[in-house]
Protein backbone atom coordinates (compact mmCIF):
# COMPACT_ATOMS: atom_id res chain seq x y z
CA UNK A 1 10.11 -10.43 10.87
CA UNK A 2 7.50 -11.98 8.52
CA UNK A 3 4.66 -10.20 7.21
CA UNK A 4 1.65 -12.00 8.57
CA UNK A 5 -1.88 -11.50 7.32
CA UNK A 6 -3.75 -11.76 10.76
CA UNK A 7 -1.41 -8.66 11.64
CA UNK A 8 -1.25 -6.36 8.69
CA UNK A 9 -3.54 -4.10 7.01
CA UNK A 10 -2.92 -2.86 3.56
CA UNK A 11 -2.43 0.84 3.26
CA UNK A 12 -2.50 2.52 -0.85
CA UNK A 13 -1.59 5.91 -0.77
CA UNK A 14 -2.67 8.15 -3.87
CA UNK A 15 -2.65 6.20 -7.00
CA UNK A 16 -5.01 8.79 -8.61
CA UNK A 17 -6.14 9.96 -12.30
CA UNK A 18 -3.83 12.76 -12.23
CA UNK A 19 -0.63 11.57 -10.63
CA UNK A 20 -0.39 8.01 -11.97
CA UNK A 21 0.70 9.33 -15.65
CA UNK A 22 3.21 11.57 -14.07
CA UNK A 23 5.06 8.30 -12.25
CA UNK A 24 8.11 5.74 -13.00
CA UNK A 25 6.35 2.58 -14.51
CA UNK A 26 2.93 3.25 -13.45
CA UNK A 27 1.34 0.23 -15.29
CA UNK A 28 3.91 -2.22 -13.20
CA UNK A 29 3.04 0.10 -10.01
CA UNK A 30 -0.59 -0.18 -10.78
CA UNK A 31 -0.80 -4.33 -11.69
CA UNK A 32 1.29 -4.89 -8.01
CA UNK A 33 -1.29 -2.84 -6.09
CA UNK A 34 -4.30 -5.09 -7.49
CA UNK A 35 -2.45 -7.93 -6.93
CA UNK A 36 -2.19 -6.67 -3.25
CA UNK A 37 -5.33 -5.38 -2.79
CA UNK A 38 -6.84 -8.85 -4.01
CA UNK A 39 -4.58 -11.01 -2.66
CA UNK A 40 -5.54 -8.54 0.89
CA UNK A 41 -9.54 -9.22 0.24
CA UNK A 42 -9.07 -13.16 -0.38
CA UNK A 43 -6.91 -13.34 3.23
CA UNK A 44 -8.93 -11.07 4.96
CA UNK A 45 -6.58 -8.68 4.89
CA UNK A 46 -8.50 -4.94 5.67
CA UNK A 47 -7.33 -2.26 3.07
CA UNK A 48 -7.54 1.41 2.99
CA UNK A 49 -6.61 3.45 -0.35
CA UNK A 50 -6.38 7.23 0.28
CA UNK A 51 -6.43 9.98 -2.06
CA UNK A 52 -4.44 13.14 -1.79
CA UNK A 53 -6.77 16.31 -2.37
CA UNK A 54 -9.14 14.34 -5.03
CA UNK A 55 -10.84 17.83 -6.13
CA UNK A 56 -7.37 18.78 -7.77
CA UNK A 57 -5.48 15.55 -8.13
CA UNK A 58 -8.64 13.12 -9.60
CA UNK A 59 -9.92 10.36 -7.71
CA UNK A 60 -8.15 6.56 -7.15
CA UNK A 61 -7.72 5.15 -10.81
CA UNK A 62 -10.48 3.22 -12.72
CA UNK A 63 -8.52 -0.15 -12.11
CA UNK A 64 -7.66 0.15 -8.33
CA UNK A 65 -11.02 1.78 -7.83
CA UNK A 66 -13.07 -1.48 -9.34
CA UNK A 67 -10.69 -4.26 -7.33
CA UNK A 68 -10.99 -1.86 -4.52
CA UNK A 69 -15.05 -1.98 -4.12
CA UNK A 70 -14.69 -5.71 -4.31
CA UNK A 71 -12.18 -5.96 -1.72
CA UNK A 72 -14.90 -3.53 0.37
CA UNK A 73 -12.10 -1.36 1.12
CA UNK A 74 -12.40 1.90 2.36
CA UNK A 75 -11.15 4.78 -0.09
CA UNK A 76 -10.52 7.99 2.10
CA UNK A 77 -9.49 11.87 1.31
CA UNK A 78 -6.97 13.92 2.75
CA UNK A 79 -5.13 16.71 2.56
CA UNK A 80 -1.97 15.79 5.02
CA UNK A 81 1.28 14.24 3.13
CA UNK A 82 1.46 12.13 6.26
CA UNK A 83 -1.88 9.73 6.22
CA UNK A 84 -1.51 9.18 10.13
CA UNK A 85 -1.85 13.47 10.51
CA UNK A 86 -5.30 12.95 8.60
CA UNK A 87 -7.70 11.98 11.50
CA UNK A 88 -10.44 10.06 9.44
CA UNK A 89 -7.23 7.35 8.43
CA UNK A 90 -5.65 7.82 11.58
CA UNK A 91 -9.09 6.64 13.11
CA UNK A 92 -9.75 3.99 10.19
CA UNK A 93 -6.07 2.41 9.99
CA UNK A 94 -6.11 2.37 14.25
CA UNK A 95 -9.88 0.80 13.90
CA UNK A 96 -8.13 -2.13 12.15
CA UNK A 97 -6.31 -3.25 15.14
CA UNK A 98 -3.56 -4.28 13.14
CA UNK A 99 0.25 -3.53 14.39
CA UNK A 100 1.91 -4.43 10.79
CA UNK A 101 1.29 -1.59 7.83
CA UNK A 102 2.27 -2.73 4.07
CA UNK A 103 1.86 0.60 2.34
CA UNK A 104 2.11 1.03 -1.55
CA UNK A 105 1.34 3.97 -3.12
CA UNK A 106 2.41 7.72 -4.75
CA UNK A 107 4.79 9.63 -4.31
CA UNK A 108 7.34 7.52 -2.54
CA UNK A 109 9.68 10.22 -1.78
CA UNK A 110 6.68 12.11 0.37
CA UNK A 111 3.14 10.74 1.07
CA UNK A 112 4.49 7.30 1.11
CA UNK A 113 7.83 8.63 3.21
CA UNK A 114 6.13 10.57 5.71
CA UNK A 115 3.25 7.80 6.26
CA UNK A 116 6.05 4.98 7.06
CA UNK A 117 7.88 7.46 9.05
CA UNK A 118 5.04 8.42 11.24
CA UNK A 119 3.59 5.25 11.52
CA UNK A 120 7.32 3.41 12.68
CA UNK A 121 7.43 6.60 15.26
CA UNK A 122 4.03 5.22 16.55
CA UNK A 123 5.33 1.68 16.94
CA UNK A 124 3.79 -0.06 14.10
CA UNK A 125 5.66 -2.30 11.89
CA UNK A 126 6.09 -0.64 8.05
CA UNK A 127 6.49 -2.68 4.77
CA UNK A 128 7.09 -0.69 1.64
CA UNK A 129 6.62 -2.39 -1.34
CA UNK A 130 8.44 -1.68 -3.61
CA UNK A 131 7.69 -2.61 -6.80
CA UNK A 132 4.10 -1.16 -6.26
CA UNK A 133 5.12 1.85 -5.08
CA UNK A 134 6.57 5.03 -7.08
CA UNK A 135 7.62 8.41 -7.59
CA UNK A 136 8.10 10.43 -11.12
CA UNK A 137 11.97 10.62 -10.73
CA UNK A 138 13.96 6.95 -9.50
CA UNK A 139 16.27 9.78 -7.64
CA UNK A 140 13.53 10.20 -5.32
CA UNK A 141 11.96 6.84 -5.19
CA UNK A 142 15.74 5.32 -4.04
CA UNK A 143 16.13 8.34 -1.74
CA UNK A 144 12.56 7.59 -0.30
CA UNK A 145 13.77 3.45 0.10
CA UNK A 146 16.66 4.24 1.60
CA UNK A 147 15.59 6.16 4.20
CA UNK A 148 12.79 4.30 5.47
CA UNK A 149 14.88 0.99 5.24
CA UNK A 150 17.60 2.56 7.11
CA UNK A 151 14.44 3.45 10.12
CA UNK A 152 13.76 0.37 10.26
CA UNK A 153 11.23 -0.31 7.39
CA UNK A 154 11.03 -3.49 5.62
CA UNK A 155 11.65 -3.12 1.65
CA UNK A 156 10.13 -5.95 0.06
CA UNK A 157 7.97 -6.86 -3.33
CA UNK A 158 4.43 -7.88 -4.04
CA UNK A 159 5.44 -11.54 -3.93
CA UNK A 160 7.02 -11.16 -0.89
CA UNK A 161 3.99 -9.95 0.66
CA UNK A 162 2.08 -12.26 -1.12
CA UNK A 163 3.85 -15.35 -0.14
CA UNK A 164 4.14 -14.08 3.70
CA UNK A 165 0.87 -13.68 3.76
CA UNK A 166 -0.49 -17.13 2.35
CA UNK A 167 2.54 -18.90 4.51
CA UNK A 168 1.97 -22.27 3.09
CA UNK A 169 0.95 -23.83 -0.49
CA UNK A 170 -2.25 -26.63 -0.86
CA UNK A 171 -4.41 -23.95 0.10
CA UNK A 172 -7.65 -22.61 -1.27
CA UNK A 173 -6.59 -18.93 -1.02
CA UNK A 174 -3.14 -20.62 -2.81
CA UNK A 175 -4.92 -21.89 -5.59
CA UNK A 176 -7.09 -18.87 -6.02
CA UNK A 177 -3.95 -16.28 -6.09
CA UNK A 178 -1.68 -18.55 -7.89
CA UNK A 179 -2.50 -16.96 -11.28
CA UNK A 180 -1.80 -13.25 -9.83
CA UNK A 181 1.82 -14.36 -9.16
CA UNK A 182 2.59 -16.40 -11.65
């Protein structure tokens, strides 16, 4: 199934001061999720960014954080590994009326896990990206990929989403994200 932008809402779990040093190739993690959260904004794409415990683990990182108030997305707490067990994104994601999910986000192997997980058990449609998404050991990040593809998750990239999203060339919104993907 294709990744359509009138169906999906853009879910960033936990890129935050703290835990973005500690990750596999943060500054590649970091450059997909603006590209996604822009890309989300110019399509009209709603996005939610969540942060895990911000008193201990720092709030969302200076460069999601700026692209993120442009994109007027919301930027919730919680405390749950699972965002769907937190009811202020429960409420927020559901408010969306979206059935598609395209989470990126920290760690893979367990905020980013559970989330898909729950959300697939709900009936929504999950696509992890992959390349904007990360854990601090690629044991965990594979083991975390693996087992949400083999639920039924979609495993795709940045472009992918991109591209599935825009779904044709010649466009305004194709000229004006061009230079993100090129």
């Amino acid at each position: 199934m294709l990744i359509r932008s009138a169906e999906s809402c853009l879910v960033v779990i936990d890129m935050q001061e703290r835990l973005v040093p500690a990750m596999q190739a943060p500054a590649r993690t970091i450059r997909n999720a603006r590209t996604l959260i822009t890309a989300a904004h110019e399509l009209g794409v709603p996005v939610i960014l969540t942060e895990q415990y911000p008193t201990g683990l720092g709030t969302t990182v200076p460069e999601l954080a700026k692209v993120a108030a442009a994109a007027e997305a919301q930027i919730l707490p919680k405390m749950h590994f699972s965002c769907m067990e937190d009811r202020g994104f429960a409420t927020a994601f559901r408010a969306t009326g979206r059935r598609q999910a395209v989470i990126a986000g920290m760690e893979a192997h367990i905020c980013v896990m559970q989330t898909a997980a729950e959300m697939m058990e709900q009936g929504f449609e999950v696509f992890v990206v992959t390349d904007a998404t990360s854990s601090r050991t690629l044991e965990s990040e594979k083991a975390c990929l693996d087992r949400l593809q083999a639920c039924g998750a979609g495993i795709v990239t940045t472009e992918m989403v991109v591209f599935e999203w825009l779904g044709c060339a010649g466009t305004d919104a194709f000229r004006a994200l061009l230079p993100l993907i090129k």
